[in-house]
Protein backbone atom coordinates (compact mmCIF):
# COMPACT_ATOMS: atom_id res chain seq x y z
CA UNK A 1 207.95 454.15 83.21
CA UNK A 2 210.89 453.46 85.09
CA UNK A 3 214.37 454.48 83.97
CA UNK A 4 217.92 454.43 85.11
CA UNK A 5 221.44 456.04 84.06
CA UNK A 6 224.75 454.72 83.06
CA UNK A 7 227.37 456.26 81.26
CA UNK A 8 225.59 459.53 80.82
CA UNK A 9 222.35 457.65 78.87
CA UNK A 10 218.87 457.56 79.85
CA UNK A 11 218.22 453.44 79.54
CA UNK A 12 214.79 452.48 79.81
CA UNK A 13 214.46 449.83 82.93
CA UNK A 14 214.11 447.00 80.64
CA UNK A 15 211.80 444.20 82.67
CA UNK A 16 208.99 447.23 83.09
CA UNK A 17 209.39 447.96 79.42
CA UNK A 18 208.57 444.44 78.54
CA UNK A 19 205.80 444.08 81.10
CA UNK A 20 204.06 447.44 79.75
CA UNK A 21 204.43 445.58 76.44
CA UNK A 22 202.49 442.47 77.50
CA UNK A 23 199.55 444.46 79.10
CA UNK A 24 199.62 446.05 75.76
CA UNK A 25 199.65 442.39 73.67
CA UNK A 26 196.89 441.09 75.89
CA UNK A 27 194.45 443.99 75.60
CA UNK A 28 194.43 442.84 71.72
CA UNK A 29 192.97 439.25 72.72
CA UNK A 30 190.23 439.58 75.26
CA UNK A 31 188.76 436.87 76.93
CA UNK A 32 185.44 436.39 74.82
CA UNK A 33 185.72 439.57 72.71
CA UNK A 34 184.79 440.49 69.34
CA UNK A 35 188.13 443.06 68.90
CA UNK A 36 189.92 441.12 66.53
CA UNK A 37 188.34 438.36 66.74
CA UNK A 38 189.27 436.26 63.81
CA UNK A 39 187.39 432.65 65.14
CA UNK A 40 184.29 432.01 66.17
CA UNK A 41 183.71 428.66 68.64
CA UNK A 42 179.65 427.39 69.64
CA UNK A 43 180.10 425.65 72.64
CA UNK A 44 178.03 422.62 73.14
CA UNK A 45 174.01 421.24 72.26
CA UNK A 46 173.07 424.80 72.77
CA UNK A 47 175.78 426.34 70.56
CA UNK A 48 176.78 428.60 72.89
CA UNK A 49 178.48 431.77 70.84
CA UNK A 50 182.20 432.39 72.17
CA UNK A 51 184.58 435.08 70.40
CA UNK A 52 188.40 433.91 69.93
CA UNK A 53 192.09 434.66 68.31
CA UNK A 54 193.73 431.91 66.62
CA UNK A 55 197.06 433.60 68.02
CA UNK A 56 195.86 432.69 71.45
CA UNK A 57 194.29 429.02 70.98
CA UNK A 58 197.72 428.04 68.99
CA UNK A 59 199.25 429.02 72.12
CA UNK A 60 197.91 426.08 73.81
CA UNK A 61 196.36 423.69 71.12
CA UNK A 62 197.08 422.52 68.05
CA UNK A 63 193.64 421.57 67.43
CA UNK A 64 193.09 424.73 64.88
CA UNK A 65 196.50 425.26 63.29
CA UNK A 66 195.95 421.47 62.00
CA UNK A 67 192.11 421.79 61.37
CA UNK A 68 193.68 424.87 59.06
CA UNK A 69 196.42 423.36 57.84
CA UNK A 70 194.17 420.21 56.61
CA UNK A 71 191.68 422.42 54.84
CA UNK A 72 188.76 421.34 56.87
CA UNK A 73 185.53 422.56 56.19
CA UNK A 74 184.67 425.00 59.47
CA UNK A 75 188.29 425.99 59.37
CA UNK A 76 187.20 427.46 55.82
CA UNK A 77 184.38 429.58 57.56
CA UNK A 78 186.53 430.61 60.56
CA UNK A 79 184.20 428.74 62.46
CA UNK A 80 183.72 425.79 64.80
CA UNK A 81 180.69 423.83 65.85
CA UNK A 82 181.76 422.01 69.15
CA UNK A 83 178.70 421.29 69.72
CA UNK A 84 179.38 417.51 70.82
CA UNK A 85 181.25 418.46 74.27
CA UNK A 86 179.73 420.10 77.67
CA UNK A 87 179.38 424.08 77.43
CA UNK A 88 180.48 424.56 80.91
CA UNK A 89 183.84 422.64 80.57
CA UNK A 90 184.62 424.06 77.27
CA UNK A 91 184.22 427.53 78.49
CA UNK A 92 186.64 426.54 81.65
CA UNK A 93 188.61 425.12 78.94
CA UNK A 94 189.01 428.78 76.98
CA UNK A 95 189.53 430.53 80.22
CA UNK A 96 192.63 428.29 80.69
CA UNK A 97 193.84 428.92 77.54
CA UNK A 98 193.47 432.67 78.00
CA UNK A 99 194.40 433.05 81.58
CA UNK A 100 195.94 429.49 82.71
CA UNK A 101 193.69 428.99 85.40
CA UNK A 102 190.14 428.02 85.64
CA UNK A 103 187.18 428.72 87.96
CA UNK A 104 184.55 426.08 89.06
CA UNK A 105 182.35 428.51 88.93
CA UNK A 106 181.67 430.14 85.14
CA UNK A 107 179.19 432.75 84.53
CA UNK A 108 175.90 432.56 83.65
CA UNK A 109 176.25 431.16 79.99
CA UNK A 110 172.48 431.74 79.21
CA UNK A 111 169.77 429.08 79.10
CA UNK A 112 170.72 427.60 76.19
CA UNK A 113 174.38 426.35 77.71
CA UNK A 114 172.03 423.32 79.72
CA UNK A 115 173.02 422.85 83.14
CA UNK A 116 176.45 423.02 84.97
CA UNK A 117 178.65 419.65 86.37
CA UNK A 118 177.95 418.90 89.72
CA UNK A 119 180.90 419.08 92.14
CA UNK A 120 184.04 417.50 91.24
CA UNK A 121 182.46 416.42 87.70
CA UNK A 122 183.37 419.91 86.59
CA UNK A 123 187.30 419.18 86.66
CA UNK A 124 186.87 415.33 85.47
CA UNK A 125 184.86 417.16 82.39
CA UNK A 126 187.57 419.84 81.69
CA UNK A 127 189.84 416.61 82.17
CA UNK A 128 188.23 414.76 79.23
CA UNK A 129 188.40 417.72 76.90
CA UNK A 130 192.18 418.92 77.87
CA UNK A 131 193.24 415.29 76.38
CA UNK A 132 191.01 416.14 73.63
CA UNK A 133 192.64 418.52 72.55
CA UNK A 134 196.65 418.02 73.87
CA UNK A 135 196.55 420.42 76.13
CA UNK A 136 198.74 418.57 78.87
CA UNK A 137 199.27 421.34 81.16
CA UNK A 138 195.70 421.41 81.65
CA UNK A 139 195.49 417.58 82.53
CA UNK A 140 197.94 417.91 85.35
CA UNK A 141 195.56 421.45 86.92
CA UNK A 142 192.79 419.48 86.51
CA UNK A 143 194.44 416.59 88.80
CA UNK A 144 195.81 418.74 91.27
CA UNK A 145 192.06 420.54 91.68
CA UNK A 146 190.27 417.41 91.57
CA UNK A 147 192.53 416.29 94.63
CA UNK A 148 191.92 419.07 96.75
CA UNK A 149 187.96 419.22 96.17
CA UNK A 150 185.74 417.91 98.69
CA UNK A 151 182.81 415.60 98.41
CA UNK A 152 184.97 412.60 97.89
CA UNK A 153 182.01 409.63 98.66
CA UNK A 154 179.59 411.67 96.40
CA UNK A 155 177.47 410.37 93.56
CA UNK A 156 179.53 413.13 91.48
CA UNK A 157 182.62 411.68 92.54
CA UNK A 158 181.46 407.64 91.84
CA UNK A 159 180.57 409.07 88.26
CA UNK A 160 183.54 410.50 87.36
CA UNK A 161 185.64 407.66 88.21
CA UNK A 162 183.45 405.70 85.79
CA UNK A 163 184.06 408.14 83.38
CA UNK A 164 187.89 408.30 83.73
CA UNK A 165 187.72 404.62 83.94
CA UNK A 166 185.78 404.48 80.23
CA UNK A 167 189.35 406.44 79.01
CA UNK A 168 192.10 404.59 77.70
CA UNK A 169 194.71 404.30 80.49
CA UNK A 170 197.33 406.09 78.65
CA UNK A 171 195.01 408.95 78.24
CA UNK A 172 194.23 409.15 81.96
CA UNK A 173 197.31 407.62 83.88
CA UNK A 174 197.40 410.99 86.08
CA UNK A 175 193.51 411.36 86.94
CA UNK A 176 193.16 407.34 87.68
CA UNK A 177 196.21 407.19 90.33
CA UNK A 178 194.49 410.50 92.16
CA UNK A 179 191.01 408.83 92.21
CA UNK A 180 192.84 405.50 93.69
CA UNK A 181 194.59 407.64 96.29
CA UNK A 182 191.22 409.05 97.04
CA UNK A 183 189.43 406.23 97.00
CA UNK A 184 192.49 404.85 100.02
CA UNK A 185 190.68 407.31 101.98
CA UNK A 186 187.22 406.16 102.19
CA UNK A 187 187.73 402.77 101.33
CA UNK A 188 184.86 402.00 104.10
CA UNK A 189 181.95 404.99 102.82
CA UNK A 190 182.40 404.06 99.01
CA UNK A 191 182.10 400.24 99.52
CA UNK A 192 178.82 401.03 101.31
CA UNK A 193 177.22 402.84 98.12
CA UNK A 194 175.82 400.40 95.92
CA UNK A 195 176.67 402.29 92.53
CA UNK A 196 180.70 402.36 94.03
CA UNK A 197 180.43 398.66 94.10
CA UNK A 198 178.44 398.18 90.83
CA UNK A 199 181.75 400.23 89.31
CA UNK A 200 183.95 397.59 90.49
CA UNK A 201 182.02 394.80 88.61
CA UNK A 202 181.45 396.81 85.71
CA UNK A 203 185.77 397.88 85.26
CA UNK A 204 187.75 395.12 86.06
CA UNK A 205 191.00 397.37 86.01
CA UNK A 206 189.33 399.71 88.75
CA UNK A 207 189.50 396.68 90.76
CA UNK A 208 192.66 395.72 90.42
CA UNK A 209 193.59 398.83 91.26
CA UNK A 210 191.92 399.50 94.53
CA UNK A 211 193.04 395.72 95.61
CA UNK A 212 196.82 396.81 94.44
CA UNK A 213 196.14 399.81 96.36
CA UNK A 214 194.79 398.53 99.69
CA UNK A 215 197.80 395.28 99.52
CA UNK A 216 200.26 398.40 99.06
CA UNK A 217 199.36 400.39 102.13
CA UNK A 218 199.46 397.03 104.08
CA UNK A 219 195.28 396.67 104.29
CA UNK A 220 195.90 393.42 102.81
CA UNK A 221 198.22 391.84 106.01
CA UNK A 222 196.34 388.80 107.74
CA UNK A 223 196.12 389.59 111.47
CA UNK A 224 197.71 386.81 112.88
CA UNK A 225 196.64 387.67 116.56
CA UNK A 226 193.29 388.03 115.37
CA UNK A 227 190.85 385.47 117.19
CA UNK A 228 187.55 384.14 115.58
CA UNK A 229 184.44 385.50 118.02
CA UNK A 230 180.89 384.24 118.03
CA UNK A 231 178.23 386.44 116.81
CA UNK A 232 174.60 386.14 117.71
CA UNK A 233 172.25 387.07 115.00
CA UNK A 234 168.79 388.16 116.18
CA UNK A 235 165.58 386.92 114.50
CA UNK A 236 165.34 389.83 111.77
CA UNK A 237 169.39 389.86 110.85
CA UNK A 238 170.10 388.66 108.29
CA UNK A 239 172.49 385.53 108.04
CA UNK A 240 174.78 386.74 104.94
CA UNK A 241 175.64 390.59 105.75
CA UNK A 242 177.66 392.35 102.90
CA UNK A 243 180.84 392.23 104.34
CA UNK A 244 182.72 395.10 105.10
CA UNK A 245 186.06 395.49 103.39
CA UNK A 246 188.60 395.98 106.45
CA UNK A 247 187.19 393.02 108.42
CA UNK A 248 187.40 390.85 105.24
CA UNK A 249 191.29 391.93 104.68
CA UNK A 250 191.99 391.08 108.10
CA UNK A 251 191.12 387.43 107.83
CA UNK A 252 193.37 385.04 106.15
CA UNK A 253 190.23 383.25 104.60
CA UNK A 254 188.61 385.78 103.49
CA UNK A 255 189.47 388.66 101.21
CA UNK A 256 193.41 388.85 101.71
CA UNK A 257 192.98 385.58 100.16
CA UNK A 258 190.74 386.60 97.22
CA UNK A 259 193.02 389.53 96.83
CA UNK A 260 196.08 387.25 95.60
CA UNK A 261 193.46 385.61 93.34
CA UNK A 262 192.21 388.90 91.98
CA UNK A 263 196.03 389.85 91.45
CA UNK A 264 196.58 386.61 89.04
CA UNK A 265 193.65 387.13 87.62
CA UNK A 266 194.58 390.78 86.38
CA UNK A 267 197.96 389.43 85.62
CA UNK A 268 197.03 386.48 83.62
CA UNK A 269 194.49 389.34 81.78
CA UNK A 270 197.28 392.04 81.08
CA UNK A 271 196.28 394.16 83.52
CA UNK A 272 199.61 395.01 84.43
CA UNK A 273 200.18 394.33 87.93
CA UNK A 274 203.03 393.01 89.31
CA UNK A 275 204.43 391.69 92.39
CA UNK A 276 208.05 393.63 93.72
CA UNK A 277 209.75 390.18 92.40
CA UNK A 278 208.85 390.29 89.12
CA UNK A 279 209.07 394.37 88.86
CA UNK A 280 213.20 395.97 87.79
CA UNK A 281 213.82 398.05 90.17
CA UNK A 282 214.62 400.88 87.50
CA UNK A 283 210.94 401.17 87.19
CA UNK A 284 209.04 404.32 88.73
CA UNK A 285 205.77 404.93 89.87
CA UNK A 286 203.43 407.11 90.09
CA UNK A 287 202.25 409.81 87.40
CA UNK A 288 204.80 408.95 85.04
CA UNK A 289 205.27 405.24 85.45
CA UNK A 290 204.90 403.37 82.34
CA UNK A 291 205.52 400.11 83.56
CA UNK A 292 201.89 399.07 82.70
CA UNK A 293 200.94 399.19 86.43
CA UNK A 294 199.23 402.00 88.14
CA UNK A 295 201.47 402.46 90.66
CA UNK A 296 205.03 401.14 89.67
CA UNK A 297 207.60 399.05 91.30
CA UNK A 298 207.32 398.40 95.02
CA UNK A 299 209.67 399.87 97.20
């Protein structure tokens, strides 16, 4: 232990007093340990047994202090079935809430904790569960991971923008403007996946997203210097090709065009977006915005 003198008395170096404190405290709350234990959680279908300190989960959730406070029946028992969320991103859950970080990979949980996420599914699942249970520190980790994984035209990745699109918006502000910004990216490889344009017919709001997006970032601007070519189909071409989405934005007639349509549309539906005239200025954008459109006022 580190000391120091003044005034002809030994004082104890304070910040290594407190630190040899806190290694003390967390030595009493182990990460899945039966010492002092005074909860038990079963993770998911498989009831997956996991050994926790109310002290620690109040830290981070409210979730127990209320289940207590309201007299519910597992609270009773000192025990709770969560048996109706993923194993996987419940356990990454708990290791947040012990440690404040998470790791894609967990440990083998045993056969009965069913099969891991796939890929970026693993942070959209933690996602789910961190608004679950009001843990909004978690929300904004599991945005800043899900932005930095790869694998962004995967079938992992079109699933879990379905399943952040199935959320209410004010649940899932944060993940829906990162999978829009991702989405900016490969505009072109998405559109080309069947199931990524099956999303956009099935949630209308994704849609008029990506088209607020794409008119944002100026992939909406006719080409005015643009002229019309010939194109000679052979014999086996077919005479209606899916159209691709960058050629289509830079025709006046084609989906530039649409894409004011699509805009009235969502506005006349309350989606919520609006043009820069119709936007105050004293609106933001971005995570926070709460101006009813994904990304805010133009600028």
């Amino acid at each position: 232990m580190g000391f120091s003198f003044g005034t002809g008395a030994l004082i104890i170096d304070d910040a290594e007093h407190k630190a040899e404190f806190l290694r003390g405290f967390q030595s009493l709350f182990i990460f899945n340990s039966k010492k002092n234990s005074d909860v038990t959680l079963y993770l998911g279908p498989g009831a997956f047994v996991f050994h926790a300190h109310y002290a620690i989960l109040g830290v981070r959730t409210k979730f127990f202090d209320i289940a207590k406070e309201r007299g519910f029946e597992e609270s009773k028992q000192d025990e709770f079935h969560l048996t109706e969320h993923p194993t996987h991103a419940l356990y990454r859950m708990l290791e947040y809430i012990y440690t404040s970080d998470y790791c894609a990979d967990t440990a083998n949980l045993g056969d009965s904790s069913g099969p891991d996420d796939v890929g970026i599914l693993k942070h959209v699942r933690v996602y789910i569960l961190a608004d679950y249970f009001s843990i909004h520190d978690l929300k904004h980790l599991c945005t800043r991971k899900f932005l930095t994984w790869g694998g962004s035209t995967s079938d992992a990745f079109i699933e879990s923008i379905g399943e952040i699109y199935s959320m209410p918006e004010s649940a899932s502000i944060g993940m829906r403007k990162a999978i829009v910004e991702t989405i900016r990216g490969h505009i072109h490889d998405l559109y080309a996946k069947e199931s990524f344009r099956k999303l956009l017919k099935e949630h209308a709001v994704l849609g008029a997203d990506v088209v607020e997006m794409l008119l944002k970032s100026g992939s909406g601007k006719a080409d005015a210097s643009a002229k019309p070519t010939s194109m000679k189909l052979s014999p086996f071409q077919s005479r209606t090709p899916t159209p691709d989405p960058a050629s289509l934005f830079a025709s006046p007639s084609g989906f530039g065009s649409m894409a004011t349509s699509a805009i009235s549309t969502a506005q006349s539906s309350g989606f919520g977006i609006r043009s820069a005239s119709s936007t105050p200025a004293s609106q933001g954008s971005g995570f926070g915005n709460t101006s009813g459109s994904l990304f805010g006022a133009s600028r």
